[in-house]
Protein backbone atom coordinates (compact mmCIF):
# COMPACT_ATOMS: atom_id res chain seq x y z
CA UNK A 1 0.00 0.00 0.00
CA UNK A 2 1.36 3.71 -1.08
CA UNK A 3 0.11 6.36 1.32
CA UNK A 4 -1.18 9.20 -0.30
CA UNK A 5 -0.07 12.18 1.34
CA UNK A 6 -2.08 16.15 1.74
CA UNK A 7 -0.34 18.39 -0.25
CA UNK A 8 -1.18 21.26 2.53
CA UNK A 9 -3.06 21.38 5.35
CA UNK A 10 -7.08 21.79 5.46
CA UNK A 11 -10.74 20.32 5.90
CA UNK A 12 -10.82 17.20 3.74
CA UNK A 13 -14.12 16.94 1.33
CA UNK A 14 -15.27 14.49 -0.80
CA UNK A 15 -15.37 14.62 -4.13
CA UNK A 16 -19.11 14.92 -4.32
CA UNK A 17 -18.80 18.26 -2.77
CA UNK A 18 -16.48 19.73 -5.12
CA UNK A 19 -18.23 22.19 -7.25
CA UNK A 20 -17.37 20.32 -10.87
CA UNK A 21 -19.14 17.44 -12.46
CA UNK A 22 -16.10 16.03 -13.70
CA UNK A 23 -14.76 15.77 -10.38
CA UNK A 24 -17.86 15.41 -8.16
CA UNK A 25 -19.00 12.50 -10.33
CA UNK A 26 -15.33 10.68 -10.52
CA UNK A 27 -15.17 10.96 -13.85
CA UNK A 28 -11.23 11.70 -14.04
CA UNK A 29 -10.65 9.34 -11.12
CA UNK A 30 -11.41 8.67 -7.17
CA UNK A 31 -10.53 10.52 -4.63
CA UNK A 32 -10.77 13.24 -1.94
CA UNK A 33 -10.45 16.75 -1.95
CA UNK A 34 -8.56 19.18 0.29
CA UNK A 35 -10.18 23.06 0.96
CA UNK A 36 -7.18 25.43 2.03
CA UNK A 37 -8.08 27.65 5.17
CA UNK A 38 -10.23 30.37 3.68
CA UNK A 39 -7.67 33.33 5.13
CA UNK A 40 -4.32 31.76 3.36
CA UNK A 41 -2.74 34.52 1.29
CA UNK A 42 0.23 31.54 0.41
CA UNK A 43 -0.09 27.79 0.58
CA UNK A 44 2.40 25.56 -0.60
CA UNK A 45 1.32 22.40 -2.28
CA UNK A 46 3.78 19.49 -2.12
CA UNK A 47 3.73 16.27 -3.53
CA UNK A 48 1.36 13.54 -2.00
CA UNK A 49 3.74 10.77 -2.78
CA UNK A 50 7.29 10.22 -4.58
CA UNK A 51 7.67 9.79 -7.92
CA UNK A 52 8.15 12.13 -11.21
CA UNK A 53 5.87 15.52 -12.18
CA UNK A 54 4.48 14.10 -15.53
CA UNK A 55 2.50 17.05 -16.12
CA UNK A 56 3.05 20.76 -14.92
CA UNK A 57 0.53 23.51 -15.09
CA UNK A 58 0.19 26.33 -12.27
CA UNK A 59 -3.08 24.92 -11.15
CA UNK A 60 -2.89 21.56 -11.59
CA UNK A 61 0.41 18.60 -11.54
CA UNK A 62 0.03 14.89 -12.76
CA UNK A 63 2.45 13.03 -10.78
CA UNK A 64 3.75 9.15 -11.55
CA UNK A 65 4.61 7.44 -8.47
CA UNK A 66 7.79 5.29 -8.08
CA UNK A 67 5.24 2.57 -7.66
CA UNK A 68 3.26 3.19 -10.52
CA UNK A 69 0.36 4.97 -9.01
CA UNK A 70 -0.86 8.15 -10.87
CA UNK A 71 -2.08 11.00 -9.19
CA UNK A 72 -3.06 14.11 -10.00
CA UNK A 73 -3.61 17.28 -7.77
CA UNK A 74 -5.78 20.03 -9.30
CA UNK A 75 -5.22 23.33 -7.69
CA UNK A 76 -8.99 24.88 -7.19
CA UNK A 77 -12.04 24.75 -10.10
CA UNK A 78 -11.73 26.84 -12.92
CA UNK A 79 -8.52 28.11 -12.21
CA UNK A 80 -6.71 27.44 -16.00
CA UNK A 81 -8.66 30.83 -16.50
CA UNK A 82 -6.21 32.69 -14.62
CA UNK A 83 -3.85 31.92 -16.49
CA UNK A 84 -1.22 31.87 -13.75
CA UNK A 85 -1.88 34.51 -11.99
CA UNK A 86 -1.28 33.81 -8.42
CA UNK A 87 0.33 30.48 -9.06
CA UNK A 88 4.49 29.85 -8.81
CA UNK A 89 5.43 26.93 -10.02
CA UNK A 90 8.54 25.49 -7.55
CA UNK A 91 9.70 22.68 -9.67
CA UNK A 92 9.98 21.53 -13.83
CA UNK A 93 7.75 19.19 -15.09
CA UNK A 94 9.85 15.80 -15.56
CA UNK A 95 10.90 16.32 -11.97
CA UNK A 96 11.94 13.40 -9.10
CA UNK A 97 10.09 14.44 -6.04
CA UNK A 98 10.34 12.81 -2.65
CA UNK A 99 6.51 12.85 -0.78
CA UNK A 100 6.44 16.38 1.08
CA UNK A 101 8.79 18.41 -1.77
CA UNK A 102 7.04 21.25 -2.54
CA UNK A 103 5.71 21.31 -6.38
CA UNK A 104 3.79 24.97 -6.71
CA UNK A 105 2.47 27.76 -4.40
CA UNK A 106 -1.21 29.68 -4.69
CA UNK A 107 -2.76 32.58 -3.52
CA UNK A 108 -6.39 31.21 -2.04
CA UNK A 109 -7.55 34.32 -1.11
CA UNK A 110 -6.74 35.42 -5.22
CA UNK A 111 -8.68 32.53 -6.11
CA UNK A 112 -11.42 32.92 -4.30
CA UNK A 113 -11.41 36.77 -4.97
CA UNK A 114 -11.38 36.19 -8.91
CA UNK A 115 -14.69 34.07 -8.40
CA UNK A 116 -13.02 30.45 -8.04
CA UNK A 117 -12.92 27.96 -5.58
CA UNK A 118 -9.68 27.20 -4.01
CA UNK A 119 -10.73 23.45 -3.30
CA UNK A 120 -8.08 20.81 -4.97
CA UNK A 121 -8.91 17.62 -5.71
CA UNK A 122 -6.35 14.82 -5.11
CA UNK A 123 -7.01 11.70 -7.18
CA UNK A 124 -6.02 8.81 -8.12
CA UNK A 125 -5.96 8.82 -12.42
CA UNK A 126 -8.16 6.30 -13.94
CA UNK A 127 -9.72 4.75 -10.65
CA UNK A 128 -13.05 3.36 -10.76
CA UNK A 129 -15.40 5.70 -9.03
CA UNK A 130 -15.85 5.08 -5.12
CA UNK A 131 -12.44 2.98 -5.18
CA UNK A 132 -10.47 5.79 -2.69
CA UNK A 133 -11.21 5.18 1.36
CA UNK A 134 -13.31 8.19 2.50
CA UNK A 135 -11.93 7.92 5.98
CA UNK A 136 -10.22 11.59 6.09
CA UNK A 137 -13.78 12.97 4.83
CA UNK A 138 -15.00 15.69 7.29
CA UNK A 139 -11.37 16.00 9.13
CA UNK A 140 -8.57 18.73 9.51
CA UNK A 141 -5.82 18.08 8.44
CA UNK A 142 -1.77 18.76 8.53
CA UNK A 143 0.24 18.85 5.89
CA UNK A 144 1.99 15.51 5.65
CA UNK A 145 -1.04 13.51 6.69
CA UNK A 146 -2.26 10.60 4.85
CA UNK A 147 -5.67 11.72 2.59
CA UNK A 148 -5.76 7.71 2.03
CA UNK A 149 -3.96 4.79 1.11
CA UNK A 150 -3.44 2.56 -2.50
């Protein structure tokens, strides 16, 4: 079993809550999602688990983990459409990442000020919907604590 790590600390929602079909029906994959603390000016997403940053985009990063598990973490809804702004990207896609290295840093209080939710989805690629344990639903959490395991 790989633990799945947060990337950043916050109340842990299921995917059902997030406020996009694609998500909220597990269409890209199951999961949970993390909501940042609504007064964060920075947060700091790191990696959930070790592996290599397949894809790289300021608000969202595919991940392949050294045991095969892909993950991707999508940085709030919507948020392609700001083009960056409010993102910094802390590493280059093609990266080697140990779990905890941190990958890109956001502005929630941007997000949420340009109309967006902040909420990020943390999924496991290609799942079958309902596959992810649900335990962490409804909890705080630190960063560095396990969302759930694969």
């Amino acid at each position: 079993m790989t633990s799945v790590l947060t990337p950043f600390a916050g109340r842990v929602v299921a995917l059902a809550d997030v406020p996009d079909p694609v998500f909220a029906q597990e269409l890209v994959g199951a999961g949970v999602a993390v909501v940042p603390p609504a007064d964060a000016t920075s947060v700091t997403a790191v990696a959930p688990l070790a592996g290599i940053i397949v894809k790289l985009h300021p608000h969202a990063f595919a991940m392949l983990g050294d045991d095969g598990t892909e993950l991707l973490v999508h940085v709030g809804i919507d948020t392609v459409k700001l083009a960056g702004a409010g993102f910094e990207l802390l590493v280059e896609e093609g990266s080697a990442v140990k779990a905890g290295d941190a990958v890109v840093r956001f502005d929630p209080v941007a997000i949420a000020a340009a109309g967006y939710s902040a909420v990020c989805p943390v999924l496991i690629l290609g799942s079958a919907p309902g596959s992810v344990a649900q335990g962490s639903v409804g909890r705080e959490v630190a960063e560095g604590d396990e969302l759930y395991a694969v």
